[in-house]
N, C-alpha and C. Protein backbone atom coordinates (compact mmCIF):
# COMPACT_ATOMS: atom_id res chain seq x y z
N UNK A 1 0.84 -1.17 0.00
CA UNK A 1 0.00 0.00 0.00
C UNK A 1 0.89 1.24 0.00
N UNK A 2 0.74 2.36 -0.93
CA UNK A 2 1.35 3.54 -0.85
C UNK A 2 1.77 4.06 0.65
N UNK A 3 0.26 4.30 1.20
CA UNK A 3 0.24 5.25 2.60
C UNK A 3 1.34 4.49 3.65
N UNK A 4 1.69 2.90 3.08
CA UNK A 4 2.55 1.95 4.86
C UNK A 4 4.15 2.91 3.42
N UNK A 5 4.31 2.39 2.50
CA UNK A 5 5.66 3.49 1.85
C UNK A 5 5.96 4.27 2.45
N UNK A 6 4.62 5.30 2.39
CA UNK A 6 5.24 6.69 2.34
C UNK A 6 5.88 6.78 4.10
N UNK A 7 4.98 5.95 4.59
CA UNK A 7 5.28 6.26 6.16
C UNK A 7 6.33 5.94 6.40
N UNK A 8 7.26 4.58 6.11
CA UNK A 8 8.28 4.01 6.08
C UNK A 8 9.23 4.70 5.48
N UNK A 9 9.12 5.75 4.23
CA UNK A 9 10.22 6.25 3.90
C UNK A 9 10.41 7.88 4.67
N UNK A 10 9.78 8.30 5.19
CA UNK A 10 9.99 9.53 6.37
C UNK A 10 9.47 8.87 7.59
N UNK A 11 10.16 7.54 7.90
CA UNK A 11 10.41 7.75 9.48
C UNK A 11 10.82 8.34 10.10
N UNK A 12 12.13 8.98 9.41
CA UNK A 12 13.40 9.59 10.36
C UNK A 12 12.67 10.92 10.68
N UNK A 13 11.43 11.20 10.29
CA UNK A 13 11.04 12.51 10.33
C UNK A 13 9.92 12.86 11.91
N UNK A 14 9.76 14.00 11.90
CA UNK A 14 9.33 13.59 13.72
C UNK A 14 8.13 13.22 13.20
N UNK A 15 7.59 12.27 13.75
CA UNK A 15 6.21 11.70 13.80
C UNK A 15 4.72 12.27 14.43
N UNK A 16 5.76 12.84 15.28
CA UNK A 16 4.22 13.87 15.67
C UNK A 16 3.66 14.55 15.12
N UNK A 17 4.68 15.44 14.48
CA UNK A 17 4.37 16.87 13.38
C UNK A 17 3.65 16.37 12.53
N UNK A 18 3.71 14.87 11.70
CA UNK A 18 3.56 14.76 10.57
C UNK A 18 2.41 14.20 11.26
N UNK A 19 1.70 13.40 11.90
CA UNK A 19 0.51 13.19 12.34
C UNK A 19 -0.80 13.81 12.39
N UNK A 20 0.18 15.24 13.31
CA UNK A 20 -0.77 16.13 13.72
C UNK A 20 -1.12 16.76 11.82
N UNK A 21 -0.19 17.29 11.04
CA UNK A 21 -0.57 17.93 9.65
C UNK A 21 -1.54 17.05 9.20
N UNK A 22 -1.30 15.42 8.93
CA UNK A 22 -2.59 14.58 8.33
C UNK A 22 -3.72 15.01 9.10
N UNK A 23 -3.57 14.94 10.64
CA UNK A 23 -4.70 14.76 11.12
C UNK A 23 -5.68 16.36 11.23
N UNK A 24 -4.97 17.46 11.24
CA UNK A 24 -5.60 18.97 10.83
C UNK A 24 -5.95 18.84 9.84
N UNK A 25 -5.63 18.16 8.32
CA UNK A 25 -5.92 18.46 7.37
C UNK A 25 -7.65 17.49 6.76
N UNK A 26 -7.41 16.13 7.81
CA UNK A 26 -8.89 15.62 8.30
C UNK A 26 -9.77 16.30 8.40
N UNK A 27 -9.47 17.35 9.78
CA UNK A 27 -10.05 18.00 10.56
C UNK A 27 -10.58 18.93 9.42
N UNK A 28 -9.97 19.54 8.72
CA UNK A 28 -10.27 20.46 7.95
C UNK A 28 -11.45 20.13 6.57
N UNK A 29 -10.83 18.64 6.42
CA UNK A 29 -11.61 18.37 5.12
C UNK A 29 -12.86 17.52 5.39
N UNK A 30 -12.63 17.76 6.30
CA UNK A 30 -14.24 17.09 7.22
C UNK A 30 -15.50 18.06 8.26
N UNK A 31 -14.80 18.70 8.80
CA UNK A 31 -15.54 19.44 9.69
C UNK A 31 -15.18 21.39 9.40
N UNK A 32 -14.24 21.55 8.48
CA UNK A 32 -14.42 22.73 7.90
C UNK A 32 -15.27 23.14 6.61
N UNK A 33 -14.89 22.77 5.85
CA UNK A 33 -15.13 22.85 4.03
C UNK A 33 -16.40 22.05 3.96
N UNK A 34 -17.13 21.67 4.44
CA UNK A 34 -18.41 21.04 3.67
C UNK A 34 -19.25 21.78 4.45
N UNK A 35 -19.08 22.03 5.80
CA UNK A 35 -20.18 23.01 6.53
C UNK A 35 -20.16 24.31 5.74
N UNK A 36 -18.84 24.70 5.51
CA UNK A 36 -19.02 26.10 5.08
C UNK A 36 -19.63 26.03 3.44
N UNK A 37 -19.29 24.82 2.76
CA UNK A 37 -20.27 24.81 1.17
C UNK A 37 -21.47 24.67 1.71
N UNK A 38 -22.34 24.13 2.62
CA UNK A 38 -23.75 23.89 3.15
C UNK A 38 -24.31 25.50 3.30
N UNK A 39 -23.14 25.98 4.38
CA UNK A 39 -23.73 26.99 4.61
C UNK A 39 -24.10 28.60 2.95
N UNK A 40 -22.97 27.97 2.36
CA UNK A 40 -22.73 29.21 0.85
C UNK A 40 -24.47 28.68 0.21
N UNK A 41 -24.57 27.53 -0.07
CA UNK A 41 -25.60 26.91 -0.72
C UNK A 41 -27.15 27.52 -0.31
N UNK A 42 -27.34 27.12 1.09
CA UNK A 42 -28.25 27.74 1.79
C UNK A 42 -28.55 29.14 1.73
N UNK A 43 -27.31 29.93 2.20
CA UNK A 43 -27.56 31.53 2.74
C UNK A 43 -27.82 32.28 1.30
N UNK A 44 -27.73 31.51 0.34
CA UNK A 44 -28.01 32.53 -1.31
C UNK A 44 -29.42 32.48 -1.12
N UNK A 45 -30.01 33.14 -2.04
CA UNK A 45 -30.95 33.56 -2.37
C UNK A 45 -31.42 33.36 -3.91
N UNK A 46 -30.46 33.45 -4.28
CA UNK A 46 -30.55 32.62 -5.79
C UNK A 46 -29.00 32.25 -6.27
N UNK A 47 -28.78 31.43 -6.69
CA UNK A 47 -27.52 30.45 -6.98
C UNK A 47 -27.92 29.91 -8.28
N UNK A 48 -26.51 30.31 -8.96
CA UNK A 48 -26.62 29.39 -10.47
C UNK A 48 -26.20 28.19 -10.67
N UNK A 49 -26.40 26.93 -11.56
CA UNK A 49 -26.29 25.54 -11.64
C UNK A 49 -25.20 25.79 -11.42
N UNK A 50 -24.59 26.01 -12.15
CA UNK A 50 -22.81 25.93 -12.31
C UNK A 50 -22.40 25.68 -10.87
N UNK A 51 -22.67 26.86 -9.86
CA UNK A 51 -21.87 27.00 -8.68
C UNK A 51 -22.48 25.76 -7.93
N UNK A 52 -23.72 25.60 -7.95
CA UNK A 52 -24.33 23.91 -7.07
C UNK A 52 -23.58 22.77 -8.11
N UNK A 53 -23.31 23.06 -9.34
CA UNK A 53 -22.53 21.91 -9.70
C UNK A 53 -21.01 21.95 -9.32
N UNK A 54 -20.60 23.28 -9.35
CA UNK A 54 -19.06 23.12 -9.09
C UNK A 54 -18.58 22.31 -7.16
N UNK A 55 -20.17 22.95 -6.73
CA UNK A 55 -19.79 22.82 -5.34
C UNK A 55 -19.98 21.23 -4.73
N UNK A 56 -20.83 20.36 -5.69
CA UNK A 56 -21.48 19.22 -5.75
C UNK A 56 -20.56 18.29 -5.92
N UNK A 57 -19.69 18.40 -7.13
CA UNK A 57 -17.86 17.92 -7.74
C UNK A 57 -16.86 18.16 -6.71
N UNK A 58 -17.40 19.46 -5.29
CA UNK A 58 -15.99 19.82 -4.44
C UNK A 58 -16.43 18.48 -3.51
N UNK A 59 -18.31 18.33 -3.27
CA UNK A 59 -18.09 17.58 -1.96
C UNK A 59 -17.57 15.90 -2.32
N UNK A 60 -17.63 15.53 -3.57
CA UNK A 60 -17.33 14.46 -3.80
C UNK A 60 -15.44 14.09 -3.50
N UNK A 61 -15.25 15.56 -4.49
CA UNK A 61 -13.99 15.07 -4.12
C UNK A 61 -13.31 15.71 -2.76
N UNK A 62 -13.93 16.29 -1.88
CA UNK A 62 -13.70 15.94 -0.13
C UNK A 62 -13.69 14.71 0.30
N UNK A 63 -14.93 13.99 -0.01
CA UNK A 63 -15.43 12.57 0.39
C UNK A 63 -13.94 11.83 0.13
N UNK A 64 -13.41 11.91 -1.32
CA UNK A 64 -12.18 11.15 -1.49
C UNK A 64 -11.07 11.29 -0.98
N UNK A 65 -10.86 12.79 -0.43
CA UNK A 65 -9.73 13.72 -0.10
C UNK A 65 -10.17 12.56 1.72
N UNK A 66 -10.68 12.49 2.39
CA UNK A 66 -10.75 12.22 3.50
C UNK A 66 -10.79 10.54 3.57
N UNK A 67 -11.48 9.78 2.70
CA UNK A 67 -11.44 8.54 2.27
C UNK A 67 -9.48 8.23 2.31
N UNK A 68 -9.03 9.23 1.26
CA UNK A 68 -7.69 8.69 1.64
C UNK A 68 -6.85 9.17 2.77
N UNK A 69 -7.22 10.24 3.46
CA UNK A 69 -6.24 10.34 4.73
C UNK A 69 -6.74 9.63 5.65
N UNK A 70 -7.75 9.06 5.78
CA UNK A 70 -8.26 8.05 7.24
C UNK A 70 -7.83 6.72 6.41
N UNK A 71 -7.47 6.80 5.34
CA UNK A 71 -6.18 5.12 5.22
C UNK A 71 -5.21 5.74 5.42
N UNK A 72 -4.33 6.95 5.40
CA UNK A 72 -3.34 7.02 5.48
C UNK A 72 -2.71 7.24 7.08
N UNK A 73 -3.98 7.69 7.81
CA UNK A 73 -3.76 7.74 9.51
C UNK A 73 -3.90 6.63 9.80
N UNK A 74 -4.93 5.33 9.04
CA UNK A 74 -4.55 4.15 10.04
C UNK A 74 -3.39 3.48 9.48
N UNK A 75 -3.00 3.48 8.51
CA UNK A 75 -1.48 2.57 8.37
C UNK A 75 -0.45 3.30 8.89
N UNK A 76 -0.40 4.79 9.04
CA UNK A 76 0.39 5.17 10.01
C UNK A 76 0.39 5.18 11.64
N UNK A 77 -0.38 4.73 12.21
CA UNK A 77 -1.13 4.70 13.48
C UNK A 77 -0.67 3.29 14.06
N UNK A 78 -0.84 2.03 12.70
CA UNK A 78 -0.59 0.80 12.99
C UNK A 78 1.50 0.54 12.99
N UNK A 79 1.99 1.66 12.01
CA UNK A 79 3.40 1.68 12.14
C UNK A 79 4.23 2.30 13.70
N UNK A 80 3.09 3.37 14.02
CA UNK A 80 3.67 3.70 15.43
C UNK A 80 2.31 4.16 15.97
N UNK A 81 1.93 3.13 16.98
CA UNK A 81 1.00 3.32 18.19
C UNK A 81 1.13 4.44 18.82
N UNK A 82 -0.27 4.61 19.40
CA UNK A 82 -0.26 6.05 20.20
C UNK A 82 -1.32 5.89 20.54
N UNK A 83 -2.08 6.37 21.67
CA UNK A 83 -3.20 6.20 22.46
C UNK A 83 -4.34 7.00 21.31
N UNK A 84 -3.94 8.24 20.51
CA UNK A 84 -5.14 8.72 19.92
C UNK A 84 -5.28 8.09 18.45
N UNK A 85 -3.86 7.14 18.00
CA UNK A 85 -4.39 6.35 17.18
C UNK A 85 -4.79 5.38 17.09
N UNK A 86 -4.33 4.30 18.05
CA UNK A 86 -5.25 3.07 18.67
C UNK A 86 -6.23 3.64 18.93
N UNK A 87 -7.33 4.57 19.29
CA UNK A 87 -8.52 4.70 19.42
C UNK A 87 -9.20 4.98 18.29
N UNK A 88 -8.75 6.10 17.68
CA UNK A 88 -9.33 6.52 16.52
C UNK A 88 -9.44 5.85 15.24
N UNK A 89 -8.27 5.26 14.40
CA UNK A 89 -7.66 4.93 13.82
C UNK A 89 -7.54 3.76 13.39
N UNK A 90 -7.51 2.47 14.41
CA UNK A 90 -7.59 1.10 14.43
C UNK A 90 -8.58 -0.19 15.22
N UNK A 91 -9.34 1.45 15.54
CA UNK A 91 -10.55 0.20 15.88
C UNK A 91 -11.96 0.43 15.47
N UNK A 92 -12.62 0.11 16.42
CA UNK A 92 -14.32 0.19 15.77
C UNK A 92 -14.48 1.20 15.12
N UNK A 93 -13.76 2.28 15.63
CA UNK A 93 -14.63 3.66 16.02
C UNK A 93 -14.04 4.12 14.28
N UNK A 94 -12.81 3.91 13.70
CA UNK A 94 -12.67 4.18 12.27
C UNK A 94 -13.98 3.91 11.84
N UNK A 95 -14.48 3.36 11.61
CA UNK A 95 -15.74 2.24 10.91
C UNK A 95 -16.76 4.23 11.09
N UNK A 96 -16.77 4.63 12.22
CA UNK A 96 -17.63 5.53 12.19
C UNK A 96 -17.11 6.55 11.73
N UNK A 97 -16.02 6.67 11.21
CA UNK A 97 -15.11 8.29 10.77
C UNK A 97 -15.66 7.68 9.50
N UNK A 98 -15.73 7.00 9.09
CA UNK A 98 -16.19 6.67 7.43
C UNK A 98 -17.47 7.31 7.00
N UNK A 99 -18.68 7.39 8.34
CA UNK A 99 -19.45 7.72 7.69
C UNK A 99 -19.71 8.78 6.81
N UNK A 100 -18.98 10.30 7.30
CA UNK A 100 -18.97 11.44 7.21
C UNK A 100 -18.49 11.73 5.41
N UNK A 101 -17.33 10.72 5.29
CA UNK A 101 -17.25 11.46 3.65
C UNK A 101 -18.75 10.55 3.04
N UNK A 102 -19.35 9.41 3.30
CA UNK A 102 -20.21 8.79 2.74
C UNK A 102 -21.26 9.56 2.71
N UNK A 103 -21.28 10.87 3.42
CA UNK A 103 -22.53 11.65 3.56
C UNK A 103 -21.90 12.68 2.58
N UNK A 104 -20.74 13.12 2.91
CA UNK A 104 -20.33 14.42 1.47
C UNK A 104 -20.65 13.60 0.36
N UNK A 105 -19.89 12.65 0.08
CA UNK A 105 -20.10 12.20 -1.56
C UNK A 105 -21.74 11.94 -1.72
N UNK A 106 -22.39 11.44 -1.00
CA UNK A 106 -23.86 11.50 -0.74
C UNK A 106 -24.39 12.73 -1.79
N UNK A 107 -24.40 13.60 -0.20
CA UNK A 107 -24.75 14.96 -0.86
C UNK A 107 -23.96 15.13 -2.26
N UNK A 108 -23.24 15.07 -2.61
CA UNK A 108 -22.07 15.71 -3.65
C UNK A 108 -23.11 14.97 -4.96
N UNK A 109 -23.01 13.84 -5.19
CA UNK A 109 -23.90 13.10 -5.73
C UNK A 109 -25.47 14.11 -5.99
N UNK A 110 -26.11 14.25 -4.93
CA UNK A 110 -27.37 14.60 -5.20
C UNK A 110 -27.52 15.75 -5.73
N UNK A 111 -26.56 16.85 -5.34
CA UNK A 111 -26.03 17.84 -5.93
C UNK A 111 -26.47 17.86 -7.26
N UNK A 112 -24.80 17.48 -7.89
CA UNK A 112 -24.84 16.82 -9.27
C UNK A 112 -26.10 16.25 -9.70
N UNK A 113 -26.23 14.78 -9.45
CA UNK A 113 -27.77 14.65 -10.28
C UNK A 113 -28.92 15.78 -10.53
N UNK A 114 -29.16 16.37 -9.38
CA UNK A 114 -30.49 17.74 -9.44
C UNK A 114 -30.21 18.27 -10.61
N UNK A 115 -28.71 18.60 -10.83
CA UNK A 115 -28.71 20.37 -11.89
C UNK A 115 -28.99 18.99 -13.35
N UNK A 116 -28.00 18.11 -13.18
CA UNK A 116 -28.25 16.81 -14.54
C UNK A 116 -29.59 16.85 -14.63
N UNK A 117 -30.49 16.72 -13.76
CA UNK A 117 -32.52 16.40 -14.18
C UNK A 117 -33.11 17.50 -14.54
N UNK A 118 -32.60 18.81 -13.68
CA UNK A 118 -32.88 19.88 -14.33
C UNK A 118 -32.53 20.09 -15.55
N UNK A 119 -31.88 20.11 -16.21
CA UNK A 119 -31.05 20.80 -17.06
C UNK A 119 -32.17 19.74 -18.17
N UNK A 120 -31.85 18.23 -18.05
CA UNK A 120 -32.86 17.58 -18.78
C UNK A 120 -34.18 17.70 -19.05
N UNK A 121 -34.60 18.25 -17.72
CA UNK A 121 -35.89 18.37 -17.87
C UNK A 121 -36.68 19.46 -18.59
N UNK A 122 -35.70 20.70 -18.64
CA UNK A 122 -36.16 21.44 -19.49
C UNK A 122 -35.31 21.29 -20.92
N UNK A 123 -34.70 20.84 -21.18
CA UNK A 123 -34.13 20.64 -22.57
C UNK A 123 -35.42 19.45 -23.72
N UNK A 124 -35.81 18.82 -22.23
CA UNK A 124 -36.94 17.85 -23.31
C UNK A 124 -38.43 18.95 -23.11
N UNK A 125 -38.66 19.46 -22.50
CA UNK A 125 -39.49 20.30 -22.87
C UNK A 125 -39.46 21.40 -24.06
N UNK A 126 -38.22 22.26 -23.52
CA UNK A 126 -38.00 22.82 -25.19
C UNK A 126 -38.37 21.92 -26.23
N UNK A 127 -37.47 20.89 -26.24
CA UNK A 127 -37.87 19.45 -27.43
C UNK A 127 -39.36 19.51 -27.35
N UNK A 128 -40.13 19.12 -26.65
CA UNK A 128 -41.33 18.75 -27.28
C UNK A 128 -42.05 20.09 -27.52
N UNK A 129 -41.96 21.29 -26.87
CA UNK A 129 -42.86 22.68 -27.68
C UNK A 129 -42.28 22.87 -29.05
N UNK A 130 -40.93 22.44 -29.32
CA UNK A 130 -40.56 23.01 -31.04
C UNK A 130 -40.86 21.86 -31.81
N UNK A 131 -41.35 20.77 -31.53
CA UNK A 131 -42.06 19.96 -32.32
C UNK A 131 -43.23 19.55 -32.36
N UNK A 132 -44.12 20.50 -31.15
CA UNK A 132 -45.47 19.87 -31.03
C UNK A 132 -45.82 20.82 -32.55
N UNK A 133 -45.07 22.14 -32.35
CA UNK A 133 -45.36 23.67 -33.17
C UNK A 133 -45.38 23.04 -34.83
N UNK A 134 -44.90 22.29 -35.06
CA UNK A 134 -44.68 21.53 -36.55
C UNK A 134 -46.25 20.75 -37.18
């Protein structure tokens, strides 16, 4: 697996630092950046497809962005133990850090599809008024 590599080839490096950066950048791509797209989405008043689609494509690829650092904290967690990665990291409780990108890509997904049905839905309407007119 890449993430047991990469860990193995900056051992010599302090382990904490590099922990704590994966694990802020979790923090960040989990409990910063999707509240604050929830909140942009909501607080408009009118919003164009584009931006619910661009923002729909960000939560998906959060979902992935966090999908791979919670493999990359537990194969580093399992290379050097530590009380907040044996908890977090290598046991049950991972199983529940999963849910959270499964809910961005979720949303991210539903996102996307809406503006896709929209966009269809009036494109086959145009279609059928310029041919009912014939």
């Amino acid at each position: 697996m890449t993430a047991q590599l990469n860990c193995h080839s900056i051992a010599s490096m302090n382990t904490t630092l590099l922990l704590e950066v994966e694990f802020w950048l979790l923090i960040a791509f989990s409990f910063v950046l999707p509240p604050f797209i929830y909140w942009f989405l909501i607080s408009r008043k009118a919003i164009a497809e584009i931006t619910i689609l661009v923002f729909g494509v960000a939560l998906v690829g959060i979902a992935g962005v966090d999908v791979y650092l919670l493999q990359y904290l537990a194969a580093f967690a399992k290379l050097y133990p530590s009380a907040l990665g044996d908890t977090l990291f290598t046991s049950e409780v991972s199983l529940a850090l999963y849910l959270l990108p499964a809910m961005f890509g979720g949303i991210g997904i539903n996102l996307v599809s809406h503006v896709l049905v929209t966009r269809l839905a009036s494109a086959e309407k145009r279609f059928s008024k310029e041919h009912l007119k014939k």
